[in-house]
Protein backbone atom coordinates (compact mmCIF):
# COMPACT_ATOMS: atom_id res chain seq x y z
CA UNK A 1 -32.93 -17.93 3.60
CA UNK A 2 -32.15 -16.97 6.84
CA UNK A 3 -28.23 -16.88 8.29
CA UNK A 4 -28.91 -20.32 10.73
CA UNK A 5 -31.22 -21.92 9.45
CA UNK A 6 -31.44 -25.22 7.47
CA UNK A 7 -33.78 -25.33 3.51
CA UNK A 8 -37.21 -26.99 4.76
CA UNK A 9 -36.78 -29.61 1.99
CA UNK A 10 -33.83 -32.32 2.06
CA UNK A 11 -32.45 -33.66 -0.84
CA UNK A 12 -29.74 -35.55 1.00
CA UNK A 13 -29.02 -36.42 4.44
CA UNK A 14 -27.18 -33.71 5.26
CA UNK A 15 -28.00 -30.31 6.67
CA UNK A 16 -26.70 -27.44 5.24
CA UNK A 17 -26.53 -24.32 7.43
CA UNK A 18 -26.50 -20.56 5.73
CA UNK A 19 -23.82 -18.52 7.47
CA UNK A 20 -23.41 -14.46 7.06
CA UNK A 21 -21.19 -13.45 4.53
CA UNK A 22 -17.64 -12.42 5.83
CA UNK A 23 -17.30 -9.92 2.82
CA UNK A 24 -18.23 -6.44 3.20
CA UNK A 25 -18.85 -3.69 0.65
CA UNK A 26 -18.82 -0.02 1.11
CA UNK A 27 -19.10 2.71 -1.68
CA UNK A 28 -18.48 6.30 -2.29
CA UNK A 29 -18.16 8.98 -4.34
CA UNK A 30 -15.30 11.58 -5.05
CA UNK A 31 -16.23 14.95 -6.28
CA UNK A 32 -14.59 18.08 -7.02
CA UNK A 33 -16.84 20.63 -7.82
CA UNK A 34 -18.06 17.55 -10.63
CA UNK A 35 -18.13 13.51 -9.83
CA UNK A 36 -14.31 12.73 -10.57
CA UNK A 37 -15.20 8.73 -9.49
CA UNK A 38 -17.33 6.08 -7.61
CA UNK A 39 -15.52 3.85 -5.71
CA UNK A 40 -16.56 0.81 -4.22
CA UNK A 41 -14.58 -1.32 -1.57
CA UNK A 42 -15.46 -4.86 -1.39
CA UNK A 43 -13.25 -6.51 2.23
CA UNK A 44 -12.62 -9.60 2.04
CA UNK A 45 -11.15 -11.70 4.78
CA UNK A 46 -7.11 -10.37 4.77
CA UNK A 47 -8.06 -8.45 1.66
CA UNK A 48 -9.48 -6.03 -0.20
CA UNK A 49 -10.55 -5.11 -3.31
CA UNK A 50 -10.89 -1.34 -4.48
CA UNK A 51 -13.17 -0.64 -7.51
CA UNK A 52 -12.61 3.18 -9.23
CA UNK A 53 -14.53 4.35 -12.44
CA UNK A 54 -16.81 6.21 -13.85
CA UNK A 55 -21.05 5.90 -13.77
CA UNK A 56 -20.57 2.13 -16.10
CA UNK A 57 -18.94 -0.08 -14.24
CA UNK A 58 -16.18 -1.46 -16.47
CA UNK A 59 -12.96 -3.81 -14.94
CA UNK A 60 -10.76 -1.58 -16.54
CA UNK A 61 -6.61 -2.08 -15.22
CA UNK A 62 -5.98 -4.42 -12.66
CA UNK A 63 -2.94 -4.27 -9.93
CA UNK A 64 -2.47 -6.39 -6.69
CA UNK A 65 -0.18 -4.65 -3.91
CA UNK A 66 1.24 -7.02 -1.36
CA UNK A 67 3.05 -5.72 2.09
CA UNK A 68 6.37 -6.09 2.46
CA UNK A 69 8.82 -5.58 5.50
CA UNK A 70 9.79 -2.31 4.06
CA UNK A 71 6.54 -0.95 2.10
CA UNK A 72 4.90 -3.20 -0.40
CA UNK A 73 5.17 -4.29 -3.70
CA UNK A 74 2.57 -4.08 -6.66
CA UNK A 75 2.13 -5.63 -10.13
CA UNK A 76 -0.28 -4.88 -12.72
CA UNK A 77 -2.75 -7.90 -13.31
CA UNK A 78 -4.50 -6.81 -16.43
CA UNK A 79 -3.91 -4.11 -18.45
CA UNK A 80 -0.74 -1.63 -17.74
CA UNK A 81 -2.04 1.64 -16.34
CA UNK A 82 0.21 2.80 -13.64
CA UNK A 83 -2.46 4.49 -11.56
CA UNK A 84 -3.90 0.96 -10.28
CA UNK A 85 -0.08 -0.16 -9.38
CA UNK A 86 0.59 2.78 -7.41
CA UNK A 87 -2.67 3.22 -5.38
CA UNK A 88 -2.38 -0.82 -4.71
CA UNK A 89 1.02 -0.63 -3.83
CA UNK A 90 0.22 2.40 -1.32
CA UNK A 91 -3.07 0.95 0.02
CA UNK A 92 -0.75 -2.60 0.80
CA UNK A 93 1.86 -0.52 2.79
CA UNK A 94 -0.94 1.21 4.79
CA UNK A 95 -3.18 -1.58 5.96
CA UNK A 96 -0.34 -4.09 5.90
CA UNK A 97 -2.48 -6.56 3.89
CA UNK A 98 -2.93 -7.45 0.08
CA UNK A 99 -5.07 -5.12 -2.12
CA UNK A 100 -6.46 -5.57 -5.27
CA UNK A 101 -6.77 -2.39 -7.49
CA UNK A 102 -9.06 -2.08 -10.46
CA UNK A 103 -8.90 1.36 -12.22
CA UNK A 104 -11.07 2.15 -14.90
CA UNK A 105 -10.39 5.76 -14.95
CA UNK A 106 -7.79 7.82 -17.23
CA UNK A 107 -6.44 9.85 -14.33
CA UNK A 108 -3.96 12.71 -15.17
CA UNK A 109 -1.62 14.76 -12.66
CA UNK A 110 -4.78 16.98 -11.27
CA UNK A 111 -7.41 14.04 -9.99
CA UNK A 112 -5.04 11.67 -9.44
CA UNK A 113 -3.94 13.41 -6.25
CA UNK A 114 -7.77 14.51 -5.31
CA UNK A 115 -8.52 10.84 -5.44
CA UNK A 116 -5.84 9.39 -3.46
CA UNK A 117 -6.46 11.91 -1.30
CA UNK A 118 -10.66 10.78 -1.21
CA UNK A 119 -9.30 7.18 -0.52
CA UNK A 120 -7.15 8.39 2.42
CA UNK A 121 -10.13 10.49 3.89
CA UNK A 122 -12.22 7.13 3.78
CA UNK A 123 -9.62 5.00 5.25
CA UNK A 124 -9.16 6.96 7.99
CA UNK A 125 -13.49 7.89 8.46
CA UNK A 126 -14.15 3.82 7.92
CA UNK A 127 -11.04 1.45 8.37
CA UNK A 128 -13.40 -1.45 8.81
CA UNK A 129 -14.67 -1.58 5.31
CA UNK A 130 -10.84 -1.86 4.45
C-alpha cells in the first residue's frame, strides 16, 4: 500500500490513509582486523534505540540513558551489564535526547573502546539516523 492512499475495499465508513513511517533504521559494522559487532540504529521520534551483538541477533542487556542539565543519567532495563549503561548514558549526553541501549556483546577493556569509538565515527558521518 502506497504512503497516501486509501485500501480499495471499505469495511467501514471511514477512510484510512497510510502515512510514511517516522522511524528510521541504519546499520553497520565494526571491525578490527575481525567483525568485533553489527550495530543497528533504529530513530525514533526524540529517540533512539542502539542494537550491538554479534551475527544472531539476541536482546541481550538493556539500559535507557536520559539527558540531564549536567550529562545524563542511565539505568539498566534488563539484565546488569555495565557496557549498555555507559554507552546509553554517553549517547544521552551527546544528542541531548533519550537512548535506549541493548548490548548483547561480552565486551572487555580492548573492544570496548574500539566500539565506542565506531559509534562516535557514525554519529558524527550520519547524525540523522541518531
Amino acid at each position: 500500500m502506497e504512503a497516501g492512499s486509501s485500501p480499495k475495499r471499505l469495511t467501514t465508513t471511514r477512510r484510512v490513509k497510510y502515512r510514511e513511517s517516522a522511524w528510521r533504521v541504519h546499520e553497520f559494522e565494526v571491525w578490527s582486523g575481525e567483525l568485533l559487532c553489527r550495530a543497528a540504529v533504529l530513530r525514533m521520534d526524540g529517540s533512539a534505540l542502539v542494537w550491538l551483538g554479534a551475527q544472531d541477533a539476541q536482546l541481550g542487556d538493556m539500559a535507557l540513558g536520559m539527558p540531564h542539565e549536567n550529562g545524563a543519567l542511565a539505568t539498566a532495563l534488563l539484565g546488569s551489564a555495565d557496557d549498555a549503561v555507559r554507552l546509553a548514558r554517553r549517547l544521552a549526553a551527546a544528542r541531548a535526547r533519550p537512548a535506549h541501549v541493548c548490548c548483547s556483546l561480552a565486551l572487555n577493556r580492548f573492544t570496548a573502546p574500539l566500539v565506542e569509538r565506531a559509534l562516535a565515527a557514525e554519529l558524527k558521518a550520519h547524525p540523522d539516523c541518531f
